[in-house]
Protein backbone atom coordinates (compact mmCIF):
# COMPACT_ATOMS: atom_id res chain seq x y z
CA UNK A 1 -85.50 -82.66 -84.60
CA UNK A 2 -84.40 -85.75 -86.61
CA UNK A 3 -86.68 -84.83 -89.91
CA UNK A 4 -85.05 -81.08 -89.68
CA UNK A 5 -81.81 -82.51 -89.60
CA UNK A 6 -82.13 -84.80 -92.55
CA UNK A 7 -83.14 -81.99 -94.32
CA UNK A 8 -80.19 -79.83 -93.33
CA UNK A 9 -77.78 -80.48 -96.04
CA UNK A 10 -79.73 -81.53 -98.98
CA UNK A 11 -83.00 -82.59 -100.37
CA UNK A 12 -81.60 -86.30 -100.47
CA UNK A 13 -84.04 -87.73 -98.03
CA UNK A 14 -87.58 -85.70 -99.33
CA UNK A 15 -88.75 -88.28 -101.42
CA UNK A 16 -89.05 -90.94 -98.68
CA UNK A 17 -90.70 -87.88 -95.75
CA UNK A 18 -93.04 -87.81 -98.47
CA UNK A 19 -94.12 -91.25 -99.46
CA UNK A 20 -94.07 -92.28 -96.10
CA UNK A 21 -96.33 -89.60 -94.29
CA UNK A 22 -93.46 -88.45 -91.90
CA UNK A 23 -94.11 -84.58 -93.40
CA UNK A 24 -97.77 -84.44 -92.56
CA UNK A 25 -96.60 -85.49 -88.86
CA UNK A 26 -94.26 -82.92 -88.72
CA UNK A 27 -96.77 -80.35 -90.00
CA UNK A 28 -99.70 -81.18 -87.10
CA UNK A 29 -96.40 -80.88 -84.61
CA UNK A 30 -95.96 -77.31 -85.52
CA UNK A 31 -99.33 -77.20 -83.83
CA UNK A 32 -98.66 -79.56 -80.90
CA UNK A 33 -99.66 -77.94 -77.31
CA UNK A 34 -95.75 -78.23 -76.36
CA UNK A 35 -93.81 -75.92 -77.10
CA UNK A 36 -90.89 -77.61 -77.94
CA UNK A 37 -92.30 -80.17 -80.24
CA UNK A 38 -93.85 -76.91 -82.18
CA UNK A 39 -90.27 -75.07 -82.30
CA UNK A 40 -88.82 -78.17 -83.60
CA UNK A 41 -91.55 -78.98 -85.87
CA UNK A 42 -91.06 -75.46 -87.25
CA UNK A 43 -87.26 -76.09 -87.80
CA UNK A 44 -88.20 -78.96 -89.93
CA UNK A 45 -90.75 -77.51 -91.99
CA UNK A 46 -88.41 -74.61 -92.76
CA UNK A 47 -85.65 -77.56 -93.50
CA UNK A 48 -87.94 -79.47 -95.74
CA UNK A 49 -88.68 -76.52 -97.52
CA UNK A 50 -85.29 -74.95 -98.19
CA UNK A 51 -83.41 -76.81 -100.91
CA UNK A 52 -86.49 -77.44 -103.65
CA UNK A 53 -89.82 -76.43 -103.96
CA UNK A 54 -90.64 -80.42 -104.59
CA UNK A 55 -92.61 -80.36 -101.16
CA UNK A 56 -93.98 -77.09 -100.98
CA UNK A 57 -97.42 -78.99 -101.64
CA UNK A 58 -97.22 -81.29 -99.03
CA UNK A 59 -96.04 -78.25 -96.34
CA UNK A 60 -98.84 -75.94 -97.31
CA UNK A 61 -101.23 -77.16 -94.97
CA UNK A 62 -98.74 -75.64 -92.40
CA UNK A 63 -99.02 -72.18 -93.03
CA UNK A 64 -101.07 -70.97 -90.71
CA UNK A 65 -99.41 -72.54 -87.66
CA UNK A 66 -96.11 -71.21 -88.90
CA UNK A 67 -97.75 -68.07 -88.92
CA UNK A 68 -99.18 -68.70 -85.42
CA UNK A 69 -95.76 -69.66 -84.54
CA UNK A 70 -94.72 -66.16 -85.05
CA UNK A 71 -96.46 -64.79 -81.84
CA UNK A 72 -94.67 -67.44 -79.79
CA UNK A 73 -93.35 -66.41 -76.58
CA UNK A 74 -90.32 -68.26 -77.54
CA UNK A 75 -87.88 -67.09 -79.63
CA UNK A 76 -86.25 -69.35 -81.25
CA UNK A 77 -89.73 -70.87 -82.53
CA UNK A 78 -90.56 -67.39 -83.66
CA UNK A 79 -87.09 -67.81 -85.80
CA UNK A 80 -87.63 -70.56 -86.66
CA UNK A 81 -91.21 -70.40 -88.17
CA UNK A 82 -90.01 -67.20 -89.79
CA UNK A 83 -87.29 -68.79 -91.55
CA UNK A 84 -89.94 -71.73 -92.64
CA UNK A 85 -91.91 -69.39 -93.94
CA UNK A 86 -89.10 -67.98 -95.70
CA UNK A 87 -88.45 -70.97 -97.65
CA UNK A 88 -91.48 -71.56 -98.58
CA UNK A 89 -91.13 -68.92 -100.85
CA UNK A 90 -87.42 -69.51 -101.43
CA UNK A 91 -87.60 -71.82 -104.46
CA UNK A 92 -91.14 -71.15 -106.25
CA UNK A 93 -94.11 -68.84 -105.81
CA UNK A 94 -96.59 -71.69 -105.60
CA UNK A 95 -97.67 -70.82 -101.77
CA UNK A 96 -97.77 -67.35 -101.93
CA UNK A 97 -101.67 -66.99 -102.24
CA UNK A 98 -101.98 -68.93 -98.99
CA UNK A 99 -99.18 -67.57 -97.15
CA UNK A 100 -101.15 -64.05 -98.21
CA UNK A 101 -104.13 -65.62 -97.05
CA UNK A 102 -102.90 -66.67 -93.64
CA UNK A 103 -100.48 -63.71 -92.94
C-alpha cells in the first residue's frame, strides 16, 4: 500500500522504485497467494503506471497477473487490476502487444 501511495500524486518517487528493485517486488505481489497483498499490489502497479510511461518497462512483466487479477473474487482487486491495466496504456502504446498477448 505504501509504493501505491507514493505514486498517487505524481511520478516524483519512480526513479528511486526503480533503481532500487522495490517495482519488481510489487509486481511478484500481484501474484502473492493472499489476497490482499495481490489487491494492493495491483493498486500500485496501476499507481506506478499512471502519470508517465517511464516504467511501463519495468511493469510489463505484470501483465498477466493483472489480467489474472481480473477473475478475482474480490472486487476491489478486480478494480483495481483493471485500472492498472488501464494505465498501462494511458501514456504510450509500448505494452500493448503483451497486454494483447495476455488478455
Amino acid at each position: 500500500n505504501l509504493v501505491g501511495n507514493l505514486c498517487r500524486h505524481s511520478d516524483y518517487f519512480y526513479d528511486f522504485l526503480l533503481q532500487h528493485g522495490v517495482l519488481s517486488l510489487v509486481v511478484r505481489c500481484a501474484s502473492d497467494p493472499d489476497p490482499a497483498t495481490r489487491k494492493f499490489a495491483c493498486f500500485a502497479i496501476g499507481n506506478a503506471a499512471f502519470h508517465s510511461a517511464s516504467l511501463y518497462e519495468a511493469l510489463r512483466e505484470g501483465v498477466a497477473s493483472l489480467v489474472s487479477c481480473l477473475a478475482e473474487p474480490v472486487e476491489k482487486t478486480r478494480s483495481n487490476a483493471a485500472g492498472a491495466i488501464g494505465n498501462l496504456v494511458r501514456n504510450s502504446g509500448l505494452l500493448m502487444d503483451t497486454l494483447v498477448a495476455f488478455g
